[in-house]
C-alpha atoms as a PDB file:
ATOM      1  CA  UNK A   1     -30.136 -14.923 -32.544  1.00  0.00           C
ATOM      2  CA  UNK A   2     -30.212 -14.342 -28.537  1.00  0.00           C
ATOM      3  CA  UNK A   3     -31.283 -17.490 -28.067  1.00  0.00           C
ATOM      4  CA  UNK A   4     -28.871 -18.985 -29.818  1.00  0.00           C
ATOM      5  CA  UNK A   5     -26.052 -17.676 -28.430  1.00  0.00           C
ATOM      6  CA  UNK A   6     -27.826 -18.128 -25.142  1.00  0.00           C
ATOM      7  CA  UNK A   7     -28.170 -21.619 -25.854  1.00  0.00           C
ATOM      8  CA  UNK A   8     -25.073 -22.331 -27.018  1.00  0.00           C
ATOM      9  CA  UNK A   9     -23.452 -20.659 -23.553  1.00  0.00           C
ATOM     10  CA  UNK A  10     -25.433 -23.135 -21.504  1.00  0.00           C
ATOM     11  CA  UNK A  11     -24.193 -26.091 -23.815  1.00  0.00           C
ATOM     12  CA  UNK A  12     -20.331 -24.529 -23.178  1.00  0.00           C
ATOM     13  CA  UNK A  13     -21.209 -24.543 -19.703  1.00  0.00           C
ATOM     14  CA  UNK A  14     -22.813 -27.716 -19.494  1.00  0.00           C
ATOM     15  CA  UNK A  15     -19.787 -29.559 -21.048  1.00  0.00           C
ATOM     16  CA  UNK A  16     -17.069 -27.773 -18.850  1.00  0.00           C
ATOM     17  CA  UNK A  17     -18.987 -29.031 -15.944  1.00  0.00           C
ATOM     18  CA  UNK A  18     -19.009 -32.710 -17.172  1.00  0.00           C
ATOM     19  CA  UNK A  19     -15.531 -32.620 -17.995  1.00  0.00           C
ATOM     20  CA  UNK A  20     -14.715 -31.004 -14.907  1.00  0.00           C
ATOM     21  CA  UNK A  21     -16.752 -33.702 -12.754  1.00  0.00           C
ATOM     22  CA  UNK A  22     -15.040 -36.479 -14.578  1.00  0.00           C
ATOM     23  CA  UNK A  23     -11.660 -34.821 -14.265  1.00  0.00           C
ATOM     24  CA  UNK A  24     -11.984 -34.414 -10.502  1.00  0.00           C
ATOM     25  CA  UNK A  25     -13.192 -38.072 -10.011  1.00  0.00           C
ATOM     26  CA  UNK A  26     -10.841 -40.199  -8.224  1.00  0.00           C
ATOM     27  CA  UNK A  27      -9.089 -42.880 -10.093  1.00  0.00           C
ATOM     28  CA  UNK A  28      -9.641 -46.553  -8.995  1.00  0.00           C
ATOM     29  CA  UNK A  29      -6.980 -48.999  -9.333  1.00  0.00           C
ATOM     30  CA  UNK A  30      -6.525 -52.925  -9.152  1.00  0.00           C
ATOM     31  CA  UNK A  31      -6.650 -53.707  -5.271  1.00  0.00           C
ATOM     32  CA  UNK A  32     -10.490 -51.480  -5.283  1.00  0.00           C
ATOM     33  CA  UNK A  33      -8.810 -48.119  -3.749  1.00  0.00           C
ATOM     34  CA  UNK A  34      -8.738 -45.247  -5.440  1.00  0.00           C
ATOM     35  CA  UNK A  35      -5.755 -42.949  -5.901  1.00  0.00           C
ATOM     36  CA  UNK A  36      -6.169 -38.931  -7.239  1.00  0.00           C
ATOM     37  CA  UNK A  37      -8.027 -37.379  -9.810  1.00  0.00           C
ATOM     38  CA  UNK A  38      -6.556 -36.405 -12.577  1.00  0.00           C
ATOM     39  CA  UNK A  39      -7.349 -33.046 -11.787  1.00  0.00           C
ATOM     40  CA  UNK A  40      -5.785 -33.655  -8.307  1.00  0.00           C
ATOM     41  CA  UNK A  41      -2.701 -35.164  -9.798  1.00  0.00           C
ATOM     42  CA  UNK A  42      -2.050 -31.859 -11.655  1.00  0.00           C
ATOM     43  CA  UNK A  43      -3.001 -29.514  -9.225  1.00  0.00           C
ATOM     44  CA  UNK A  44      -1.119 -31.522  -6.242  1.00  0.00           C
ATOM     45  CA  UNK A  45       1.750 -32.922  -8.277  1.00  0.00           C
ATOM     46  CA  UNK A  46       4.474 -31.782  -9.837  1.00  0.00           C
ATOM     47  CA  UNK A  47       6.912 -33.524 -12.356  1.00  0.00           C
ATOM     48  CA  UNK A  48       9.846 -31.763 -10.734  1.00  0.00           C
ATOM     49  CA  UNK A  49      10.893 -30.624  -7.211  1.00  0.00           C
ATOM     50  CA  UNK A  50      12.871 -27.833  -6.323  1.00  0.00           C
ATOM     51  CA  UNK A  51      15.663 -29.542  -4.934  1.00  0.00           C
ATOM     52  CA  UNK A  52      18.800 -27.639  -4.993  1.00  0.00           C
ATOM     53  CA  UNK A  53      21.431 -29.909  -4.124  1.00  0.00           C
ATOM     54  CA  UNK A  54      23.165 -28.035  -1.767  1.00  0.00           C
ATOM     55  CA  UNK A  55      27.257 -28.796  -0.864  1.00  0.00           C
ATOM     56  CA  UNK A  56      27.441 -28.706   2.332  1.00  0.00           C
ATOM     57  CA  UNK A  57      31.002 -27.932   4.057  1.00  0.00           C
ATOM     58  CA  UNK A  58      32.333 -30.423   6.655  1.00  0.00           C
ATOM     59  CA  UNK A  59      30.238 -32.238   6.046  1.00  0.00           C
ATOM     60  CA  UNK A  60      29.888 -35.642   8.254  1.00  0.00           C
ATOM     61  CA  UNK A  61      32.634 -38.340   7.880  1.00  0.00           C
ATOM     62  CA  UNK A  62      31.410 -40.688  10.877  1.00  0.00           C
ATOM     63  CA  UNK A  63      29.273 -43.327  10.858  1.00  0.00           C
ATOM     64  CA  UNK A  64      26.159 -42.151  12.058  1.00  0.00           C
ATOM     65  CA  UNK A  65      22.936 -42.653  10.598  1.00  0.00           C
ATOM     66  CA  UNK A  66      19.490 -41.045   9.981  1.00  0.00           C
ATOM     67  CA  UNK A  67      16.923 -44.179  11.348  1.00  0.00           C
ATOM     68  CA  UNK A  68      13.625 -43.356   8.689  1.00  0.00           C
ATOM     69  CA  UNK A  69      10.756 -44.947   9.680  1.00  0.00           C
ATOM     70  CA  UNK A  70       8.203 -45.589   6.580  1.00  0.00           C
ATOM     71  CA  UNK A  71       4.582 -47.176   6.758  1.00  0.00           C
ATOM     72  CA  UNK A  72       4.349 -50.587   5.172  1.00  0.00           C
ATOM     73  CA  UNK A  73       0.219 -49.875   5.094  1.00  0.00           C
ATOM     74  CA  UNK A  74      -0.794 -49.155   1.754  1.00  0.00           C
ATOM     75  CA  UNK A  75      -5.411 -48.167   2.106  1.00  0.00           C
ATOM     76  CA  UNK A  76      -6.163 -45.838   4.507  1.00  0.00           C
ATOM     77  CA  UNK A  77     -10.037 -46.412   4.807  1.00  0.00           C
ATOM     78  CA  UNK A  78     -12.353 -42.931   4.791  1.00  0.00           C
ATOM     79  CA  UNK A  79     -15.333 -41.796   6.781  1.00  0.00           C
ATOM     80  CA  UNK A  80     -17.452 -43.244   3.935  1.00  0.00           C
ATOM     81  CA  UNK A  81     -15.829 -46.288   3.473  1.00  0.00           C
ATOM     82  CA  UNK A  82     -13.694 -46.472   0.630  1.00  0.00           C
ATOM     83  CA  UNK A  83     -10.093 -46.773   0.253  1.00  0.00           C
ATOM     84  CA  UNK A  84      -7.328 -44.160  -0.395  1.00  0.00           C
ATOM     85  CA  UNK A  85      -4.411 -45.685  -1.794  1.00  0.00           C
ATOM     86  CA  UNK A  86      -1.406 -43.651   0.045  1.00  0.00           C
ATOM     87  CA  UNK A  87       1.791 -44.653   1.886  1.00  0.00           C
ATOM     88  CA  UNK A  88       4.832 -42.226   2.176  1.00  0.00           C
ATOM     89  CA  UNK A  89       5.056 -39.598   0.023  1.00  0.00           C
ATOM     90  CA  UNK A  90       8.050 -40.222  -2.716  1.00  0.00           C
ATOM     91  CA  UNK A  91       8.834 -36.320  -2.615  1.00  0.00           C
ATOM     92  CA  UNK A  92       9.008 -36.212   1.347  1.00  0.00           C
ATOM     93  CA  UNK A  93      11.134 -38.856   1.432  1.00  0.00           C
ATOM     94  CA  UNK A  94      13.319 -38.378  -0.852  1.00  0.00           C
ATOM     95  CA  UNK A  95      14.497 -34.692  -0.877  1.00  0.00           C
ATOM     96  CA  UNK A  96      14.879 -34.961   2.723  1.00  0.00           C
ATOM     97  CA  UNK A  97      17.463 -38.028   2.219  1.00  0.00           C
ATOM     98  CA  UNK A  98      19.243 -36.610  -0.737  1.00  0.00           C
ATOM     99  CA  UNK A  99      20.018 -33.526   1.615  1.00  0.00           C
ATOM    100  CA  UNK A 100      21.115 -35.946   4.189  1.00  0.00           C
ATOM    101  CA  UNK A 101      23.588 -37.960   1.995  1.00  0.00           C
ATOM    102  CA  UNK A 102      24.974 -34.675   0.693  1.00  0.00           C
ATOM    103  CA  UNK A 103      25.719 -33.890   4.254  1.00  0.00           C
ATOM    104  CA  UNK A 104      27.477 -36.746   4.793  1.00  0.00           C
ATOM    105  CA  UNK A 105      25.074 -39.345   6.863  1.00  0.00           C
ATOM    106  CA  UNK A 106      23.875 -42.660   5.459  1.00  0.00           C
ATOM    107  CA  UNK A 107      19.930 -43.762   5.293  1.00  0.00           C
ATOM    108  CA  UNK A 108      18.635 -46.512   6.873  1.00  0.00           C
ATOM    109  CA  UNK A 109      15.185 -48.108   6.445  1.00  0.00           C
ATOM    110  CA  UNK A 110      12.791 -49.672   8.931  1.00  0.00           C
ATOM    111  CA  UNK A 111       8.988 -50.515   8.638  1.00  0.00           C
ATOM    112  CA  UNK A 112       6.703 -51.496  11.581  1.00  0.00           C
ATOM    113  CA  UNK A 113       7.341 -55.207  10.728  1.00  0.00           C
ATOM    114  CA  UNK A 114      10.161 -55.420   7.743  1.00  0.00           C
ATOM    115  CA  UNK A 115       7.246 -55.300   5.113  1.00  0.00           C
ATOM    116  CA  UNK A 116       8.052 -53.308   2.154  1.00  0.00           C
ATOM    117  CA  UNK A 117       7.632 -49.373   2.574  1.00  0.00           C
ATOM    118  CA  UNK A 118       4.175 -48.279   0.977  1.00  0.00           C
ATOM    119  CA  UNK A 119       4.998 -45.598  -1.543  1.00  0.00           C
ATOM    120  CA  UNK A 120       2.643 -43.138  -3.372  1.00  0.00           C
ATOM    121  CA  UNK A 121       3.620 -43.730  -6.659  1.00  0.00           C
ATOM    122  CA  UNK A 122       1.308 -41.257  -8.602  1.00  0.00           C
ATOM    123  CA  UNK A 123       3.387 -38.612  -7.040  1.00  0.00           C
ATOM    124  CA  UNK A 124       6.910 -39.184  -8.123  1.00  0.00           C
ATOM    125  CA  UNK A 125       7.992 -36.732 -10.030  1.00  0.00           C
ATOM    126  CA  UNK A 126       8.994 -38.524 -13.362  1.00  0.00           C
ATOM    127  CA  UNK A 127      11.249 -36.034 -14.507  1.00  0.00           C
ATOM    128  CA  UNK A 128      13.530 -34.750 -11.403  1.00  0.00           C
ATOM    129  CA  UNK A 129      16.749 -36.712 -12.714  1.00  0.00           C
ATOM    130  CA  UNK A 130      17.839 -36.218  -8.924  1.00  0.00           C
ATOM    131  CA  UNK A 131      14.459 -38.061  -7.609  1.00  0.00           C
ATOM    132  CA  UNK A 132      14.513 -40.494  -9.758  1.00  0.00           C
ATOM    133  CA  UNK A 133      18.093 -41.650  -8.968  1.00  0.00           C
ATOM    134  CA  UNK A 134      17.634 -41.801  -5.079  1.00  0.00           C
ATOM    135  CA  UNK A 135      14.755 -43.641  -5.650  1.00  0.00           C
ATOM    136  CA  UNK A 136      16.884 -45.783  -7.967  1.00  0.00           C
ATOM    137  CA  UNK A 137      19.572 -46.104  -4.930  1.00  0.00           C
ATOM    138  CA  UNK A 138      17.009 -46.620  -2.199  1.00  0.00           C
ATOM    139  CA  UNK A 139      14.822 -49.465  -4.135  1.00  0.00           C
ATOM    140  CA  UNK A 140      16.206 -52.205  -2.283  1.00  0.00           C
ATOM    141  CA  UNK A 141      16.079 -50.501   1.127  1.00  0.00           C
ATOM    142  CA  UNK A 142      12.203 -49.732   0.500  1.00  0.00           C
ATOM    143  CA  UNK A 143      11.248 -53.298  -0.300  1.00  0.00           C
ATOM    144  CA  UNK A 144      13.354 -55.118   1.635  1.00  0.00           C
ATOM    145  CA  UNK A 145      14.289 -53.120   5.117  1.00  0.00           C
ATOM    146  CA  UNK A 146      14.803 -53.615   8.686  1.00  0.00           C
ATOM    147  CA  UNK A 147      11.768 -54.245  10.949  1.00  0.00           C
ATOM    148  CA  UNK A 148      11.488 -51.469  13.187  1.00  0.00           C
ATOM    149  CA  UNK A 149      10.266 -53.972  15.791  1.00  0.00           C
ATOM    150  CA  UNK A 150      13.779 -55.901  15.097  1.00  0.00           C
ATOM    151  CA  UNK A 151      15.678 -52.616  15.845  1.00  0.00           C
ATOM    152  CA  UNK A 152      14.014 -51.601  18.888  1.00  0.00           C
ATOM    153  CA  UNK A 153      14.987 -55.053  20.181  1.00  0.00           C
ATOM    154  CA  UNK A 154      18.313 -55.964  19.513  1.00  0.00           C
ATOM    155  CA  UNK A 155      19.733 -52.381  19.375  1.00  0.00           C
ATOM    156  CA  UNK A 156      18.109 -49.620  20.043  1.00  0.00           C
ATOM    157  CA  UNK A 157      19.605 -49.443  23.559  1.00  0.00           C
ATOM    158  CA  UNK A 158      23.211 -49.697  22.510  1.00  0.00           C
ATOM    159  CA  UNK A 159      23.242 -47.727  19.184  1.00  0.00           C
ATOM    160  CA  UNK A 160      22.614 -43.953  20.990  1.00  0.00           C
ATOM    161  CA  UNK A 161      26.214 -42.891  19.355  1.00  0.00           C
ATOM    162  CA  UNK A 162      25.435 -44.871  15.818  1.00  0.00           C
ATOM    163  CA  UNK A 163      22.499 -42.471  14.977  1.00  0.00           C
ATOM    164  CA  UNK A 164      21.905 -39.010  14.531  1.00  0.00           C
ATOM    165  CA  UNK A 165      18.403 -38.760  13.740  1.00  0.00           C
ATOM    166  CA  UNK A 166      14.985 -40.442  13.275  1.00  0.00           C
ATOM    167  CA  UNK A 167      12.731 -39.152  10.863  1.00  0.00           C
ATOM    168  CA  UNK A 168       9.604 -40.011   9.686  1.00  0.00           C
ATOM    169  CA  UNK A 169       7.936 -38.802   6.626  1.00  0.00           C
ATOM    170  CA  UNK A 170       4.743 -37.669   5.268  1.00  0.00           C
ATOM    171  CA  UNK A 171       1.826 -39.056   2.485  1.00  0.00           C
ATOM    172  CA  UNK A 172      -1.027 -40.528   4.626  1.00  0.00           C
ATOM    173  CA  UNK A 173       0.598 -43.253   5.074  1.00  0.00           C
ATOM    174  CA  UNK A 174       1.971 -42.083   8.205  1.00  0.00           C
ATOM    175  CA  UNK A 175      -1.486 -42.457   9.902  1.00  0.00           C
ATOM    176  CA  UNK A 176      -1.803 -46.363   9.574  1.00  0.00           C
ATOM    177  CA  UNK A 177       0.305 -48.393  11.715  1.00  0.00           C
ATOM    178  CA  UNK A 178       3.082 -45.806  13.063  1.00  0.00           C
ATOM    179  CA  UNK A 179       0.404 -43.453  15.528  1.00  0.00           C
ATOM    180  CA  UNK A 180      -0.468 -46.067  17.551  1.00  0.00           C
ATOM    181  CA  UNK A 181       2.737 -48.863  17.325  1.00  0.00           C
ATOM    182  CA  UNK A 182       4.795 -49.939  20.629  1.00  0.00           C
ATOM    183  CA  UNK A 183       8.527 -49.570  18.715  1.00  0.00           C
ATOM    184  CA  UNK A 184       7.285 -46.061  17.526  1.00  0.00           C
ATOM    185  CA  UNK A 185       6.917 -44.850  20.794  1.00  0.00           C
ATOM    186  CA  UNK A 186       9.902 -46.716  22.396  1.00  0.00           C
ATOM    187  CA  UNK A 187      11.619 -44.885  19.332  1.00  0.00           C
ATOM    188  CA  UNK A 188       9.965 -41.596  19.758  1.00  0.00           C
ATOM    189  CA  UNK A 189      11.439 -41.739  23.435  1.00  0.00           C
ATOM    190  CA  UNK A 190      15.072 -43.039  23.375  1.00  0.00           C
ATOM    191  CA  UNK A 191      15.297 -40.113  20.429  1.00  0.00           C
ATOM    192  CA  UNK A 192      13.853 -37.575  23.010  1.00  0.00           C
ATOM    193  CA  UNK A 193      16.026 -39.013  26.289  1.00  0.00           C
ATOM    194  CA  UNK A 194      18.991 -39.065  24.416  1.00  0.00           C
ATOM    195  CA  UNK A 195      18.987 -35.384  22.957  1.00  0.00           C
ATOM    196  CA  UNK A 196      18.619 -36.780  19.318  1.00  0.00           C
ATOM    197  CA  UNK A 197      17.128 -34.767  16.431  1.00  0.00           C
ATOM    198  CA  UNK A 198      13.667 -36.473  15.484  1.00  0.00           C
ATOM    199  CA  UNK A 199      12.360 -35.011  11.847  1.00  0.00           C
ATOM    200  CA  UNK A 200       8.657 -35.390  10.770  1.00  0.00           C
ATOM    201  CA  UNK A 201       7.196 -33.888   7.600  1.00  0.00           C
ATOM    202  CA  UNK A 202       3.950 -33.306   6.478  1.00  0.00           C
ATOM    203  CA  UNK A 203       1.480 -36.293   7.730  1.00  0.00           C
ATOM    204  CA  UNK A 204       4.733 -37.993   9.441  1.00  0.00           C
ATOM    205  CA  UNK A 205       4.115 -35.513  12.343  1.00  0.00           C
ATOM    206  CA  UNK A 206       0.940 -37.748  13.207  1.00  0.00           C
ATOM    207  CA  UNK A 207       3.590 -40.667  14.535  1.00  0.00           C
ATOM    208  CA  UNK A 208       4.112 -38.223  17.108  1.00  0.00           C
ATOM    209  CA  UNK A 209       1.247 -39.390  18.645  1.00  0.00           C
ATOM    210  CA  UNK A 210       2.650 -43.021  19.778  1.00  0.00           C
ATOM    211  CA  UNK A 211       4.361 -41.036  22.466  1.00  0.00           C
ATOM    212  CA  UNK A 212       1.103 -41.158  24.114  1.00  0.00           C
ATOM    213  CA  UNK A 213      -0.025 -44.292  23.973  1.00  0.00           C
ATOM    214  CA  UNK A 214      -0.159 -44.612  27.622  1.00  0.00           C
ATOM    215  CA  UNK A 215      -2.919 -41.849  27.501  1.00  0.00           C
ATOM    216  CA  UNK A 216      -0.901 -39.878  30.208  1.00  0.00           C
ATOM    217  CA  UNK A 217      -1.032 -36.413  28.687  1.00  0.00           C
ATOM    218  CA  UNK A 218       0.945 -34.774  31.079  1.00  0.00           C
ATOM    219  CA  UNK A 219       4.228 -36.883  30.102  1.00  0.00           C
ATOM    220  CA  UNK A 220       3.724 -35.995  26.849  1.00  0.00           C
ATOM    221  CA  UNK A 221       7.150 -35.642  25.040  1.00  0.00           C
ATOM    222  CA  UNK A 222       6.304 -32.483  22.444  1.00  0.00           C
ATOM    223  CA  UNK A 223       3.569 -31.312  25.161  1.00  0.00           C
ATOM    224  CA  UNK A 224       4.359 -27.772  24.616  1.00  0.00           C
ATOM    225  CA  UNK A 225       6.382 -27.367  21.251  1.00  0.00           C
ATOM    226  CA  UNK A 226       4.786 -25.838  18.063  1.00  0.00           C
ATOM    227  CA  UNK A 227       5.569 -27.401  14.750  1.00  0.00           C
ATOM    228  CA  UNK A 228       4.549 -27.398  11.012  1.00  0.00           C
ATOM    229  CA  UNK A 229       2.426 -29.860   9.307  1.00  0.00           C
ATOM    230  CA  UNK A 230      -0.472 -30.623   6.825  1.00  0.00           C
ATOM    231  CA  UNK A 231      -3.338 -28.942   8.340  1.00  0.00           C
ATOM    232  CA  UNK A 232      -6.577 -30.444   9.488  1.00  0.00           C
ATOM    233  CA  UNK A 233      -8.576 -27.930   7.599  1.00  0.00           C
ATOM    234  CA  UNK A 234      -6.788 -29.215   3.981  1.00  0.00           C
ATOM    235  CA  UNK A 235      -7.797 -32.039   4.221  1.00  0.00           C
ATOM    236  CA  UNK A 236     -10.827 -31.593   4.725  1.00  0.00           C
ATOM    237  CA  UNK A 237     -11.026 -29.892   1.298  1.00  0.00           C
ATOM    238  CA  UNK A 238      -9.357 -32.248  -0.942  1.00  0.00           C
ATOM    239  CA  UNK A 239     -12.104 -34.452  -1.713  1.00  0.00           C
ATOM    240  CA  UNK A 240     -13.258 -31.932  -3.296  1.00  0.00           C
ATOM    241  CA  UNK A 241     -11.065 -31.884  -6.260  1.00  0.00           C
ATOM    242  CA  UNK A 242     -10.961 -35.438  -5.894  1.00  0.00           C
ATOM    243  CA  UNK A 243      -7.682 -35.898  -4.257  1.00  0.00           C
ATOM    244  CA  UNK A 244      -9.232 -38.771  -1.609  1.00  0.00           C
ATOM    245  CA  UNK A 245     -12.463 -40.694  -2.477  1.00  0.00           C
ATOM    246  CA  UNK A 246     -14.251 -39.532   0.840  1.00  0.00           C
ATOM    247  CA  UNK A 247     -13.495 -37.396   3.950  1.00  0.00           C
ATOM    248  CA  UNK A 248     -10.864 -38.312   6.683  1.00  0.00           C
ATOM    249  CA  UNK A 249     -11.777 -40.679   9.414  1.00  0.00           C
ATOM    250  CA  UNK A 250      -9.930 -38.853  12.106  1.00  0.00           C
ATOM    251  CA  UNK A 251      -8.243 -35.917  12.053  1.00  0.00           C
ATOM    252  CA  UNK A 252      -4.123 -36.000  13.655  1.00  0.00           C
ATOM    253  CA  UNK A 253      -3.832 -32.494  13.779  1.00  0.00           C
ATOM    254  CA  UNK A 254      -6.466 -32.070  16.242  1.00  0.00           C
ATOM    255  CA  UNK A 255      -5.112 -34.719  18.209  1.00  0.00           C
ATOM    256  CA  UNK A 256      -1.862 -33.651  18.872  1.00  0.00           C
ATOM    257  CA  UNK A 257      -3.543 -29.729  19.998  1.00  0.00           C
ATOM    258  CA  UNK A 258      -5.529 -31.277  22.469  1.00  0.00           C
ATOM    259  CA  UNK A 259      -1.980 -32.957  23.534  1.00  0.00           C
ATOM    260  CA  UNK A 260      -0.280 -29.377  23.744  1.00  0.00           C
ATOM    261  CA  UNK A 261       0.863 -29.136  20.472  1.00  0.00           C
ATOM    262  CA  UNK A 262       0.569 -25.977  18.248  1.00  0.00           C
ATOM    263  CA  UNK A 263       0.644 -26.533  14.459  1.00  0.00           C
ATOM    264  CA  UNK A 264       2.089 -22.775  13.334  1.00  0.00           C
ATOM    265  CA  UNK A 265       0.814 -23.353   9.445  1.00  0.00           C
ATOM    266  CA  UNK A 266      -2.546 -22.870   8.330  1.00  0.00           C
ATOM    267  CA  UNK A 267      -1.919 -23.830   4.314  1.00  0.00           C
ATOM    268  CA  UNK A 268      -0.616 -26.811   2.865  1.00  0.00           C
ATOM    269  CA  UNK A 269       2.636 -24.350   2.008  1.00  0.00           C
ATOM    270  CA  UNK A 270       6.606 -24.253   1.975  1.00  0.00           C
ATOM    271  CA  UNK A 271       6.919 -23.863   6.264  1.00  0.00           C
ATOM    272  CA  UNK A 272       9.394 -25.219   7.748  1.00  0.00           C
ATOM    273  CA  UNK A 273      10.243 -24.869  11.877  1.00  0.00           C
ATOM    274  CA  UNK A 274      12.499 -26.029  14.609  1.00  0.00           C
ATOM    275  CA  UNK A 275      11.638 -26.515  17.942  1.00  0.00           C
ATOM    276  CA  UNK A 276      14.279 -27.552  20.428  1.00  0.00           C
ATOM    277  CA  UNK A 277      14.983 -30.718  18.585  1.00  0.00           C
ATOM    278  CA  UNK A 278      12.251 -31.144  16.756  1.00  0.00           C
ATOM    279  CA  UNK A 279      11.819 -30.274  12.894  1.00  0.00           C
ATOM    280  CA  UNK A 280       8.744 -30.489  10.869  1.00  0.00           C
ATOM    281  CA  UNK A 281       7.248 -29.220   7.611  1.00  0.00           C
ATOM    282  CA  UNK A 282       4.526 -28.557   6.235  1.00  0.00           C
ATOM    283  CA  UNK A 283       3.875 -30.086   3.132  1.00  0.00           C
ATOM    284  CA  UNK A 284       5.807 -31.428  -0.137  1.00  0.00           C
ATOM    285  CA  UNK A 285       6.377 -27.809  -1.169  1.00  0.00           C
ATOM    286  CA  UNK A 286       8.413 -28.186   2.125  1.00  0.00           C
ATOM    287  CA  UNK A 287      10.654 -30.835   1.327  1.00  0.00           C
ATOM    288  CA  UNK A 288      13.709 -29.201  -0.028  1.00  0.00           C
ATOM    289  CA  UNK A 289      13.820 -26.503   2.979  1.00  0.00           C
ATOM    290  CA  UNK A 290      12.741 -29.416   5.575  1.00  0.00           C
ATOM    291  CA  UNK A 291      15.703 -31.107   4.304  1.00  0.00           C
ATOM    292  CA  UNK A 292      18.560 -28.759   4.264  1.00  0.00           C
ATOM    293  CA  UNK A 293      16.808 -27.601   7.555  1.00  0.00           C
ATOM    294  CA  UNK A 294      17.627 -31.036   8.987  1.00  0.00           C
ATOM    295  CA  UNK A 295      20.608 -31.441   7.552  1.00  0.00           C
ATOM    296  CA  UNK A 296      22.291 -28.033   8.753  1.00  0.00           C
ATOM    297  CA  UNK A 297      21.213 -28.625  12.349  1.00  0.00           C
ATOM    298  CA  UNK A 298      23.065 -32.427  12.107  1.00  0.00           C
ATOM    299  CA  UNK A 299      25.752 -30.935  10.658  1.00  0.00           C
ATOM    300  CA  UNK A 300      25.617 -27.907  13.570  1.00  0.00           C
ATOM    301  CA  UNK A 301      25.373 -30.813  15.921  1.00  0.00           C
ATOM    302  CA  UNK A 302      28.385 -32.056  15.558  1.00  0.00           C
ATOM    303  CA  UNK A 303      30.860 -29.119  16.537  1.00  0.00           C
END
C-alpha cells in the first residue's frame, strides 16, 4: 500500500515537472525567434493595466509635442545565439501617451530610419478597452512614422519651442539600434541643452547611452543622476521561466553605472523617479505612475 502511494507521488511529481518544463519553454514563431513561454506570458503579462485615466486641470492648449522615439528592430540576438522577438513594449508605450493626451499634448512618432515601430505584441493587454483604443489611434503613426534621422535634419534645430518632451520607451527593443545611433544622441543633447524633459521607461533608459558615443565619460549628460529601470539582475533570471530563449548579450544597466549613473530599483516593480529633468521607471507595473509622473511635471512646466 506504501508503495503505492509512494509510487503514485513520484508519477504526480513527474508529470508536474513535464508540464512545467513545457509550459516554461519559449514559444517560436514564423521569422525562427522565439517570443515567451506560456508560463512567462502569464506570469509577466497581464490582460489589463491599471491605468486610471486621470483629468488633468489646465491642462495644455498649445501646440507642443511629446517626440517618442520607438525601435524599428524587431530580434534581439542572445548570448547563445537565438533570437528574442521584442521591440517596444505595447504597455510602456501606451499608458505613458494616453496620460499625455489627457494632459493636453499630441504624440508624435519617429524610428531610427521611418521603418515601422517594432511592437511586442504578446503583451498587449487584450482586454484594457483604454489600450486597445490608443493602439487603435496610434496604428498609423507606428507603421508609418517620421524617421528620426529626417527630424534631426530638417528640424530639430528650429523646433526647441514645438516640443515638450522626448521619450523613449521600454521592451528590449530599446537596446537594438537606439544605444548606439548618431540622431539619438544629437536628440539626447538638444533635449538636455535646451532644458527639455526627456522620459525613458523600463529598457528605454538604455538609449541613454548614445550620449556617449564619443566615449568621453566625463561629458556625460546623466553622469551623476540616479534613475529607475529594469534591473540587470532580472534579467538575468527570466530565462528561467522562459521569458527569453537564452541569457542577455550585454547588460545596459551596468553600462550606464560605470558612466555615473545609479539605478535606485532593485525589482522589476512599480518605481518611478525624477531627477532634474529626467524621468524613468522601472518596469510595466510602472507605466501608469511613469505616465502621470510625466505628464504632471509638463503640465508644472508650463506655469
Amino acid at each position: 500500500m506504501i508503495k503505492k502511494i509512494v509510487l503514485g507521488f513520484v508519477t504526480l511529481l513527474v508529470i508536474a515537472f513535464i508540464a512545467i518544463y513545457f509550459a516554461a519553454k519559449p514559444t517560436q514563431v514564423e521569422d525562427g525567434a522565439y517570443i515567451p513561454s506560456p508560463l512567462a506570458l502569464k506570469l509577466a503579462t497581464s490582460p489589463t493595466t491599471d491605468f486610471d485615466n486621470t483629468v488633468y486641470e489646465n491642462k495644455h492648449t498649445g501646440n507642443q509635442k511629446v517626440l517618442m522615439i520607438c525601435t524599428e528592430e524587431r530580434n534581439m540576438t542572445m548570448a547563445n545565439g537565438k533570437k528574442f522577438s521584442t521591440g517596444n513594449h505595447p504597455v510602456e508605450m501606451l499608458l505613458p501617451v494616453l496620460h499625455l493626451k489627457n494632459a493636453g499634448f499630441d504624440v508624435e512618432v519617429v524610428t531610427p530610419t521611418g521603418k515601422s515601430a517594432a511592437i511586442e505584441m504578446w503583451a498587449i493587454p487584450e482586454e484594457d478597452k483604454n489600450v486597445k483604443a490608443i493602439f487603435k489611434e496610434f496604428k498609423n503613426k507606428f507603421e508609418k512614422p517620421r524617421s528620426l534621422k529626417d527630424f534631426v535634419n530638417t528640424t530639430m534645430n528650429d523646433s526647441i519651442n514645438n516640443y515638450a518632451a522626448i521619450f523613449i520607451p521600454g521592451g528590449h527593443g530599446a537596446m537594438l539600434g537606439l544605444p548606439d545611433n548618431k540622431d539619438v544622441n544629437k536628440v539626447l543633447q538638444w533635449s538636455h541643452n535646451s532644458d527639455m524633459y526627456t522620459l525613458a521607461i523600463c529598457h528605454g533608459p538604455a538609449a541613454l547611452l548614445a550620449g556617449n558615443i564619443d566615449g568621453n565619460k566625463e561629458d556625460f549628460i546623466y553622469k551623476g543622476y540616479k534613475i529607475a529601470a529594469f534591473p540587470d539582475a532580472v534579467d538575468e533570471q527570466t530565462p528561467m521561466i522562459g521569458y527569453m530563449p537564452g541569457s542577455m548579450p550585454w547588460k545596459y544597466g551596468e553600462k550606464l553605472n560605470d558612466l555615473g549613473v545609479t539605478i535606485i530599483n532593485e525589482e522589476a516593480d512599480a518605481t518611478v523617479h525624477i531627477d532634474r529633468k529626467l524621468i524613468t521607471g522601472a518596469s510595466p507595473l510602472a507605466a501608469n505612475a511613469f505616465g502621470k509622473l510625466a505628464a504632471t511635471e509638463l503640465l508644472k512646466a508650463e506655469k
